[in-house]
PDB file of N, CA and C in Angstrom:
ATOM      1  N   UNK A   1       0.810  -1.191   0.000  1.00  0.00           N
ATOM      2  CA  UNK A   1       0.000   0.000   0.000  1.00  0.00           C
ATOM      3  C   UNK A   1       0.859   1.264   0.000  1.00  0.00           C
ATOM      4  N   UNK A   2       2.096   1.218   0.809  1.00  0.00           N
ATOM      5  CA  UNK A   2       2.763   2.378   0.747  1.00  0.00           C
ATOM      6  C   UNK A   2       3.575   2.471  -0.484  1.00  0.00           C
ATOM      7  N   UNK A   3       3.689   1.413  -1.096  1.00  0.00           N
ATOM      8  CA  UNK A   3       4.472   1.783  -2.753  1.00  0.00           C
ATOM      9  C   UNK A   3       3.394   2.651  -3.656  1.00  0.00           C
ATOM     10  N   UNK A   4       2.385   1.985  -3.487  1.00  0.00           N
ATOM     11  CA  UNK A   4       1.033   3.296  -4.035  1.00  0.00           C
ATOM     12  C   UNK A   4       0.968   4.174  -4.133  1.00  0.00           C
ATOM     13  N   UNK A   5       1.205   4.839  -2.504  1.00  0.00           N
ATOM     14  CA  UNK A   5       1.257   6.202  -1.856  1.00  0.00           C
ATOM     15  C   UNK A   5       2.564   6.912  -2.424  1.00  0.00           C
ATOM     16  N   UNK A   6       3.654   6.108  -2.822  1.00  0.00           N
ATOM     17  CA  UNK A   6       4.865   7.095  -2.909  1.00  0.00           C
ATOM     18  C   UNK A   6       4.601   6.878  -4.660  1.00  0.00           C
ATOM     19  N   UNK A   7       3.889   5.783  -5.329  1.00  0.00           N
ATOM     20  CA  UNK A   7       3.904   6.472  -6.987  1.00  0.00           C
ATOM     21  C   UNK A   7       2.733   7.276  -6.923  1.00  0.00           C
ATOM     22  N   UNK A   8       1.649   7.518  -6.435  1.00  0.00           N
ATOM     23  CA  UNK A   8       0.583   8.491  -6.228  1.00  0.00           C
ATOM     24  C   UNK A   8       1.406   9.738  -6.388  1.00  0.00           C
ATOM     25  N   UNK A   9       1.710   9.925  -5.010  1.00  0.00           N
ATOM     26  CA  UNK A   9       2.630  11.362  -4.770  1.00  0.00           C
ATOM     27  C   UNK A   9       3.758  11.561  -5.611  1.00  0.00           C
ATOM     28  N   UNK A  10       4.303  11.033  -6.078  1.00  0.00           N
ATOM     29  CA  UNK A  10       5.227  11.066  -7.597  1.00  0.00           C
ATOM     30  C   UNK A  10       4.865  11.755  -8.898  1.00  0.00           C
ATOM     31  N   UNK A  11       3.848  11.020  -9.011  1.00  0.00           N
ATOM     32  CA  UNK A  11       2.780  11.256 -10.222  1.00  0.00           C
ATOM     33  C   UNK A  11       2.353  12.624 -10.172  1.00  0.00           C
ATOM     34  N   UNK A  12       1.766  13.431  -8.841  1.00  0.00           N
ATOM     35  CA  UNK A  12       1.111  14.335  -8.253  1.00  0.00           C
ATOM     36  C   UNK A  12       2.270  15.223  -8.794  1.00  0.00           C
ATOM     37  N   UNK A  13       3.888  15.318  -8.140  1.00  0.00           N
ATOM     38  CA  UNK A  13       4.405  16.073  -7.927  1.00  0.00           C
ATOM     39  C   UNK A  13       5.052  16.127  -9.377  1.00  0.00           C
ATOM     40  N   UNK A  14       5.285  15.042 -10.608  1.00  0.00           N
ATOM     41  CA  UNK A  14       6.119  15.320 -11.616  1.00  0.00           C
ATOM     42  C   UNK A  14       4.838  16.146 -12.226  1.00  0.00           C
ATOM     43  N   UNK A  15       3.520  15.939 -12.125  1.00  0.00           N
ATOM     44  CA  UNK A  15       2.702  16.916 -13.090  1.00  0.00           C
ATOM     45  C   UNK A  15       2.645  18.061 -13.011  1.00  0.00           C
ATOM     46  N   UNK A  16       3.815  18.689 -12.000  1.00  0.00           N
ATOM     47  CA  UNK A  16       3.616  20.161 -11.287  1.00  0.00           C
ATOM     48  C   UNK A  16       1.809  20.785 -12.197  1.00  0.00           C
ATOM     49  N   UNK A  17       1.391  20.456 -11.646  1.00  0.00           N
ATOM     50  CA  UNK A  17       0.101  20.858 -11.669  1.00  0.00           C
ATOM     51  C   UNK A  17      -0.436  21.513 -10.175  1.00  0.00           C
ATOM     52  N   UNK A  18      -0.071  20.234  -9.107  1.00  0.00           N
ATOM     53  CA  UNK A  18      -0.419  21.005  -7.977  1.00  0.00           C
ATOM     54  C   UNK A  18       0.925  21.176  -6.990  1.00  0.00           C
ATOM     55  N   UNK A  19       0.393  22.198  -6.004  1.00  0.00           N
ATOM     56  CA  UNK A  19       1.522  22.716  -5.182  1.00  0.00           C
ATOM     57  C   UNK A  19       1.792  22.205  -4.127  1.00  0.00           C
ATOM     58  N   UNK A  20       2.717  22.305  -3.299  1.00  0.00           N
ATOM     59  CA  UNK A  20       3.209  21.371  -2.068  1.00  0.00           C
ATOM     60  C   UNK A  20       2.214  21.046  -1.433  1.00  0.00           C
ATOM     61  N   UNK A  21       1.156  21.861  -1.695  1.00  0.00           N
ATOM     62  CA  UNK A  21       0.046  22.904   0.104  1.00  0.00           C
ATOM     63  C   UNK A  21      -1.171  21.486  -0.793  1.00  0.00           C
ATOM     64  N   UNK A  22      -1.164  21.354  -1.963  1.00  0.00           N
ATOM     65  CA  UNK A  22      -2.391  20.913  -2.589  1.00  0.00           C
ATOM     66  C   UNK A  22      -1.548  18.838  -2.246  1.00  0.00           C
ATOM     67  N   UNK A  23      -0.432  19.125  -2.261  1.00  0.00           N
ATOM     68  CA  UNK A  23      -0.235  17.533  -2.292  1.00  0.00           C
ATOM     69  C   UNK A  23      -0.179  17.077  -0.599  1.00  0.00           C
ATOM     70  N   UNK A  24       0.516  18.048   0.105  1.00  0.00           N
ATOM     71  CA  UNK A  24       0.471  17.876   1.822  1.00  0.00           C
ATOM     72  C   UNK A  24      -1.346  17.764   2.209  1.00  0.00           C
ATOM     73  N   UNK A  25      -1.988  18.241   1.359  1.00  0.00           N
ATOM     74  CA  UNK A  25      -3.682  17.733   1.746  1.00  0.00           C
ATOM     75  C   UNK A  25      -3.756  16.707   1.351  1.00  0.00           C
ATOM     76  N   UNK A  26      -3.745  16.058   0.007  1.00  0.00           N
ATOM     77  CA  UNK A  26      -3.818  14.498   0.081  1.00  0.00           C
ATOM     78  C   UNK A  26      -2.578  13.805   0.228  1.00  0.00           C
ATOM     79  N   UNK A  27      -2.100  14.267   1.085  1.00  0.00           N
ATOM     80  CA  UNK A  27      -1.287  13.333   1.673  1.00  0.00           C
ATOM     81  C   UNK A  27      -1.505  12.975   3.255  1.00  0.00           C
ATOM     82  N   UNK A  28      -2.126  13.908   3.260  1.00  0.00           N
ATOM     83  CA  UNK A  28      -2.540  14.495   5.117  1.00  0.00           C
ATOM     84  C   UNK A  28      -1.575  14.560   5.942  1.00  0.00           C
ATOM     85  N   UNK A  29      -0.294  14.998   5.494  1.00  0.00           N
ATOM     86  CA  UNK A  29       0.791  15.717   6.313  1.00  0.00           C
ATOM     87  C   UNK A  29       0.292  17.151   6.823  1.00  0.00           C
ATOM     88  N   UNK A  30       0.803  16.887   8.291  1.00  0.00           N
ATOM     89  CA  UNK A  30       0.755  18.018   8.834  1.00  0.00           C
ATOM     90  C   UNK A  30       1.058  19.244   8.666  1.00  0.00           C
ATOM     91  N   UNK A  31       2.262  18.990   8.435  1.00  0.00           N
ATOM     92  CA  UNK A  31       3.497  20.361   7.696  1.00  0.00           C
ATOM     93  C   UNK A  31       3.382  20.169   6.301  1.00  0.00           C
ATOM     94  N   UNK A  32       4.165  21.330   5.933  1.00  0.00           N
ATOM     95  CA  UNK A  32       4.422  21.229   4.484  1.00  0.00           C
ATOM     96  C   UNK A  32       5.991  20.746   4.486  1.00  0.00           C
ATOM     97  N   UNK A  33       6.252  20.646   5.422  1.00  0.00           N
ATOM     98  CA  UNK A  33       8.021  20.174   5.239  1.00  0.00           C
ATOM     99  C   UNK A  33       8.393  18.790   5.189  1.00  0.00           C
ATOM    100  N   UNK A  34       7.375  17.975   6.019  1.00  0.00           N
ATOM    101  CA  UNK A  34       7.323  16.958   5.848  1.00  0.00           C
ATOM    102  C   UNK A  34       6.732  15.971   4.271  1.00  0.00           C
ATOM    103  N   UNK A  35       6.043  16.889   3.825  1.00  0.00           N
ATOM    104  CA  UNK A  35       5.468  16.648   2.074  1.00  0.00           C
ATOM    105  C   UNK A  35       6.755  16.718   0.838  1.00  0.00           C
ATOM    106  N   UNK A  36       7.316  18.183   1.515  1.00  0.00           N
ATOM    107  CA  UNK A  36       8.817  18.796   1.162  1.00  0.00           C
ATOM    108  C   UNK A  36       9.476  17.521   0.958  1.00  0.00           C
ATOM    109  N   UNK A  37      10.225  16.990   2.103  1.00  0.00           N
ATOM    110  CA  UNK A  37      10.611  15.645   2.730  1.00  0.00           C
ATOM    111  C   UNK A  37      10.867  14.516   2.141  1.00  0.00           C
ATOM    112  N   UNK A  38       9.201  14.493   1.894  1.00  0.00           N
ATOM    113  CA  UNK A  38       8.618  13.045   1.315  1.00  0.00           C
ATOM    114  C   UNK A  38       8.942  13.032  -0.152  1.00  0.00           C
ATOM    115  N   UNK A  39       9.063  13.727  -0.607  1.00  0.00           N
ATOM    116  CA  UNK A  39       8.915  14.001  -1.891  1.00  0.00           C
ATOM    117  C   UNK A  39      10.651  14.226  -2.542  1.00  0.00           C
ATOM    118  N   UNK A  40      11.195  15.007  -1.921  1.00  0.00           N
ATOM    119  CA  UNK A  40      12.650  14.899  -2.291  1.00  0.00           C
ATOM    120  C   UNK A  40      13.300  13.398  -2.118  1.00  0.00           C
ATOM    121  N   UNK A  41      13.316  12.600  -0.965  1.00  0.00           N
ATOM    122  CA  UNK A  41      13.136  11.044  -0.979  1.00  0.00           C
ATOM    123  C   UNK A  41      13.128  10.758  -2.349  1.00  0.00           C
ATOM    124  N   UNK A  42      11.400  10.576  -2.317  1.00  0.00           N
ATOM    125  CA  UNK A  42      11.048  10.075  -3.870  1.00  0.00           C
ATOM    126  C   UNK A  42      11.762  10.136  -4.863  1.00  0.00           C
ATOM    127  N   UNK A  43      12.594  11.606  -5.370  1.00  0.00           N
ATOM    128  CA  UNK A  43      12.930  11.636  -6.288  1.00  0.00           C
ATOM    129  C   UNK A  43      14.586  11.216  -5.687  1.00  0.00           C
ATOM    130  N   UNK A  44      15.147  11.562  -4.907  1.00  0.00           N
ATOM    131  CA  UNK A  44      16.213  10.505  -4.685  1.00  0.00           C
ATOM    132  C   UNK A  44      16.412   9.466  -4.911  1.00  0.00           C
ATOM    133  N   UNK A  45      15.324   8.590  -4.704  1.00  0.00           N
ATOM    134  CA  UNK A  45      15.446   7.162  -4.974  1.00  0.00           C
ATOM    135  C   UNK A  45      15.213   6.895  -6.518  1.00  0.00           C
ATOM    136  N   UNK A  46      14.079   7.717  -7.138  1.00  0.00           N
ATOM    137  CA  UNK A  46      13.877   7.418  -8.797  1.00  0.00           C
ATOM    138  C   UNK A  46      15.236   7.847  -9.276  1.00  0.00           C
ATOM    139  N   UNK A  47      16.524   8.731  -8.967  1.00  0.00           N
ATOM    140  CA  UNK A  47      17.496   8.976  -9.456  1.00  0.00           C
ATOM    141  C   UNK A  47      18.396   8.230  -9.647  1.00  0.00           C
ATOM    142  N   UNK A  48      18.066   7.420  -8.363  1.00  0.00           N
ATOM    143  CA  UNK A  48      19.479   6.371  -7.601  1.00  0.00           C
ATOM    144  C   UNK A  48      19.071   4.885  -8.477  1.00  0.00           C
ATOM    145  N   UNK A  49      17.765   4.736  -8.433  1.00  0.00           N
ATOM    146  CA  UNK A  49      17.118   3.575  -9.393  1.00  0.00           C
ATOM    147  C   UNK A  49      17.472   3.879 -11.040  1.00  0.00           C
ATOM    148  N   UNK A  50      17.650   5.058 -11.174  1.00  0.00           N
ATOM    149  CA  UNK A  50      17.809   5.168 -12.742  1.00  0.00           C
ATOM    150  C   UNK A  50      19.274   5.079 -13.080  1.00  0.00           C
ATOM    151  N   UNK A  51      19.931   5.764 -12.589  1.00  0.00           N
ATOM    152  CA  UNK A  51      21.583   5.148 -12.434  1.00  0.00           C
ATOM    153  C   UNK A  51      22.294   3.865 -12.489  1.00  0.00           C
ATOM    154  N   UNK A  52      21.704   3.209 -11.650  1.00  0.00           N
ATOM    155  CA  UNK A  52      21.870   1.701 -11.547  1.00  0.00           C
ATOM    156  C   UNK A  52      21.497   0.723 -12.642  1.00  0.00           C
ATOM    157  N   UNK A  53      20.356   1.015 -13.194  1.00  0.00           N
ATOM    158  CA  UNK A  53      19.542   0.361 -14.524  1.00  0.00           C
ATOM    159  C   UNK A  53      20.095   1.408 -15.673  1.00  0.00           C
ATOM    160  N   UNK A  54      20.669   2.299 -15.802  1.00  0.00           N
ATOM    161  CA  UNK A  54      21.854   2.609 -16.839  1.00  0.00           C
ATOM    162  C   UNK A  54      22.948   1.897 -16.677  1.00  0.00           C
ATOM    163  N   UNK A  55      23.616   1.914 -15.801  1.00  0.00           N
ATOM    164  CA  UNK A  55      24.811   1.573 -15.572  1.00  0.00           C
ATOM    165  C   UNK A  55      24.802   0.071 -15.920  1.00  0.00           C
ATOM    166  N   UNK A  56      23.540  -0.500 -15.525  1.00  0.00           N
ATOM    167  CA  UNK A  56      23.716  -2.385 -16.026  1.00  0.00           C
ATOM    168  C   UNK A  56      23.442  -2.386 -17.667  1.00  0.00           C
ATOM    169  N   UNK A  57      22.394  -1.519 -17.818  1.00  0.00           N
ATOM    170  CA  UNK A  57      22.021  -1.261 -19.110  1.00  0.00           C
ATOM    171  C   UNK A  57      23.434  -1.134 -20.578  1.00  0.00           C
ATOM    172  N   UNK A  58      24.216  -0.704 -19.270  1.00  0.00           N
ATOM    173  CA  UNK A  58      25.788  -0.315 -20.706  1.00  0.00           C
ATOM    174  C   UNK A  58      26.616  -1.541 -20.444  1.00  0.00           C
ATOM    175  N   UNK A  59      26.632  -1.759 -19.280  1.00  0.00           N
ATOM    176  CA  UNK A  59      27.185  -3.195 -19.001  1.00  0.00           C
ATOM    177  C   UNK A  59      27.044  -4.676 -19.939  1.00  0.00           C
ATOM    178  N   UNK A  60      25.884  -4.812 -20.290  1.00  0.00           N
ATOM    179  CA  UNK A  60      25.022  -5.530 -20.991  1.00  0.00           C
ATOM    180  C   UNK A  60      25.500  -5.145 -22.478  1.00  0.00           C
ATOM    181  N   UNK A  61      25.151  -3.750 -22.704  1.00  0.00           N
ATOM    182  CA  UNK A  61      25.549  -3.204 -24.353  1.00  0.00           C
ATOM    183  C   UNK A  61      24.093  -3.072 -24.752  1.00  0.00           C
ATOM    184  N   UNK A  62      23.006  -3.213 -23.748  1.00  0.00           N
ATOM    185  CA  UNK A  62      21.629  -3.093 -24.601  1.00  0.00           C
ATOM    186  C   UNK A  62      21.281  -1.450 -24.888  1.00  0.00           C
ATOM    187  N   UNK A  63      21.912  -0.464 -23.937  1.00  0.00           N
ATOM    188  CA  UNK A  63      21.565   0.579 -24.807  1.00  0.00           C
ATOM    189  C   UNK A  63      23.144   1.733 -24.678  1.00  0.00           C
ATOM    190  N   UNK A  64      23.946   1.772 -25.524  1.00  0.00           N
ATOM    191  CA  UNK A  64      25.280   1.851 -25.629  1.00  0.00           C
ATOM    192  C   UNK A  64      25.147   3.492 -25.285  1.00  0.00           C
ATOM    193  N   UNK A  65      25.682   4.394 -24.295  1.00  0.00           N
ATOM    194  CA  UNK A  65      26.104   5.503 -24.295  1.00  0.00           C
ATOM    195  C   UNK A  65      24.710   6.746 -24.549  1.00  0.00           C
ATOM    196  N   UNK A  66      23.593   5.702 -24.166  1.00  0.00           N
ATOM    197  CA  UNK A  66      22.354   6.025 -23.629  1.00  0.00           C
ATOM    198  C   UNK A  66      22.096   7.158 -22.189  1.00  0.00           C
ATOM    199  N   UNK A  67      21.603   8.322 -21.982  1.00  0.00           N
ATOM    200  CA  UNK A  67      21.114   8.514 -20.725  1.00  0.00           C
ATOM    201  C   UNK A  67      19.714   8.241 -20.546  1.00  0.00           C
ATOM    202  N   UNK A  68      19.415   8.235 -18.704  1.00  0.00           N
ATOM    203  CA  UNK A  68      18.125   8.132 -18.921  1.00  0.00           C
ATOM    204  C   UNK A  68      16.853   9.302 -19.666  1.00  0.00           C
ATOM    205  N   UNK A  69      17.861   9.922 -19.831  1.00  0.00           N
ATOM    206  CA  UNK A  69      16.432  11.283 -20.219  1.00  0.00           C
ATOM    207  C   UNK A  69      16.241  10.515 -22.203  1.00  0.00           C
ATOM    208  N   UNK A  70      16.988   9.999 -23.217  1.00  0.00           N
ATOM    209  CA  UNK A  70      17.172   9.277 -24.086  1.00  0.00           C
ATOM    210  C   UNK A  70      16.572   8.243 -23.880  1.00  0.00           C
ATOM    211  N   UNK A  71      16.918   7.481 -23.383  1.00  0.00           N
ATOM    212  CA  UNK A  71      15.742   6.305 -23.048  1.00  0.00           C
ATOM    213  C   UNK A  71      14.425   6.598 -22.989  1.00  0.00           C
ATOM    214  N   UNK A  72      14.217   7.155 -22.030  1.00  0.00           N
ATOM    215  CA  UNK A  72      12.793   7.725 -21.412  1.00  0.00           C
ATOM    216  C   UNK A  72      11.925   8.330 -22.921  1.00  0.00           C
ATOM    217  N   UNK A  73      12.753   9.506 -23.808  1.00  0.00           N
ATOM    218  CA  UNK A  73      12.176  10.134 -24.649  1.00  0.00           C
ATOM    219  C   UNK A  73      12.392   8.633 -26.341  1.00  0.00           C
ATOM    220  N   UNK A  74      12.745   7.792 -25.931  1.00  0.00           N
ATOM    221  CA  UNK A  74      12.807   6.672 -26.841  1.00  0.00           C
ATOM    222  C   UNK A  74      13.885   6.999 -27.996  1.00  0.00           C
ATOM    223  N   UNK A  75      15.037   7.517 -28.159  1.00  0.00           N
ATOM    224  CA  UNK A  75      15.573   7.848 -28.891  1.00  0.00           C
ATOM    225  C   UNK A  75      16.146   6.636 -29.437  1.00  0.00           C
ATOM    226  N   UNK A  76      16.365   5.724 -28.836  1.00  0.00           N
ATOM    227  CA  UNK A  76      17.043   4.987 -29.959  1.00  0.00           C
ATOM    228  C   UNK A  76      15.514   3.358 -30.149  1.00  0.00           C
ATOM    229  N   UNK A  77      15.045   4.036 -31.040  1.00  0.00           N
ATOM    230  CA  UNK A  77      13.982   3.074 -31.841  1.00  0.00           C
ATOM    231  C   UNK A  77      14.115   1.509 -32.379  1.00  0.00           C
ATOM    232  N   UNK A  78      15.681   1.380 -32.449  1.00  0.00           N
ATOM    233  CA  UNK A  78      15.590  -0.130 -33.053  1.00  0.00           C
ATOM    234  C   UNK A  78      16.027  -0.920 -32.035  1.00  0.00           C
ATOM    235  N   UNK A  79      15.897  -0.828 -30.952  1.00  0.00           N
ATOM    236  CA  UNK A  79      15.906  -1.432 -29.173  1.00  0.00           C
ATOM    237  C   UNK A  79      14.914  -2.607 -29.618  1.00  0.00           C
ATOM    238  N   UNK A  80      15.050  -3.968 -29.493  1.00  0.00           N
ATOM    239  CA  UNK A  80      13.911  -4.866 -28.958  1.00  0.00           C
ATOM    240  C   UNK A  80      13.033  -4.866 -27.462  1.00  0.00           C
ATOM    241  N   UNK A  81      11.863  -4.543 -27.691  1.00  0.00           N
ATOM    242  CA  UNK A  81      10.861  -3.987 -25.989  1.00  0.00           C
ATOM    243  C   UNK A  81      10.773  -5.454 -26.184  1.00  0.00           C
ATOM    244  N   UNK A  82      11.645  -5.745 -24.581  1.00  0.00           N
ATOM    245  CA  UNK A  82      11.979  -7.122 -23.926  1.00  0.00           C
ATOM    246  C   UNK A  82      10.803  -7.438 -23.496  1.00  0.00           C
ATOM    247  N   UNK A  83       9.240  -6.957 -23.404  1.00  0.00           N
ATOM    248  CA  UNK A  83       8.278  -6.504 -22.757  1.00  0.00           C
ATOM    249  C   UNK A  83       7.366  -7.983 -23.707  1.00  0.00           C
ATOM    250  N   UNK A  84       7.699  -7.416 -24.607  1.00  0.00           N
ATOM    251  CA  UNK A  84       7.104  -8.321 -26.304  1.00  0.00           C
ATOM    252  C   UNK A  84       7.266 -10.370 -26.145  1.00  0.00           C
ATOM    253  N   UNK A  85       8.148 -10.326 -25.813  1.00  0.00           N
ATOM    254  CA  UNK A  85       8.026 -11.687 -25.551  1.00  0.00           C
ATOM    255  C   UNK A  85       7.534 -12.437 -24.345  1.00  0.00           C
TER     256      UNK A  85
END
């Protein structure tokens, strides 16, 4: 349930749509520092997770001298989506 809560609040916060004050309400944090908090975490860890799955990613040779922002935006098209089989 709490992996939910932290891609919920992920989702919330990459759409900058709403503001700390609008995500600390559905989050029902008290403070806003603690939302602050929660949320820098989050993206700590999506950073630290994306690093690691590059770094095996070049290891491998499946996507050669790739970053994640390239990946993400699909730049290199003739990749087999391992997904497919």
């Amino acid at each position: 349930m709490h992996a939910i809560r932290h891609h919920v609040s992920a989702l919330m916060a990459d759409s900058k749509k709403l503001s700390l004050i609008e995500i600390q309400k559905q989050l029902r944090h008290k403070r806003a520092t603690t939302t602050d908090t929660y949320l820098k975490s989050i993206v700590t860890g999506k950073n630290k997770a994306s690093e690691v799955l590059e770094e095996s990613m070049k290891k491998s040779n499946l996507t050669p001298n790739l970053t994640p922002v390239e990946i993400k935006k699909g730049v290199n098209q003739n990749l087999i989506n391992p997904l497919t089989y």
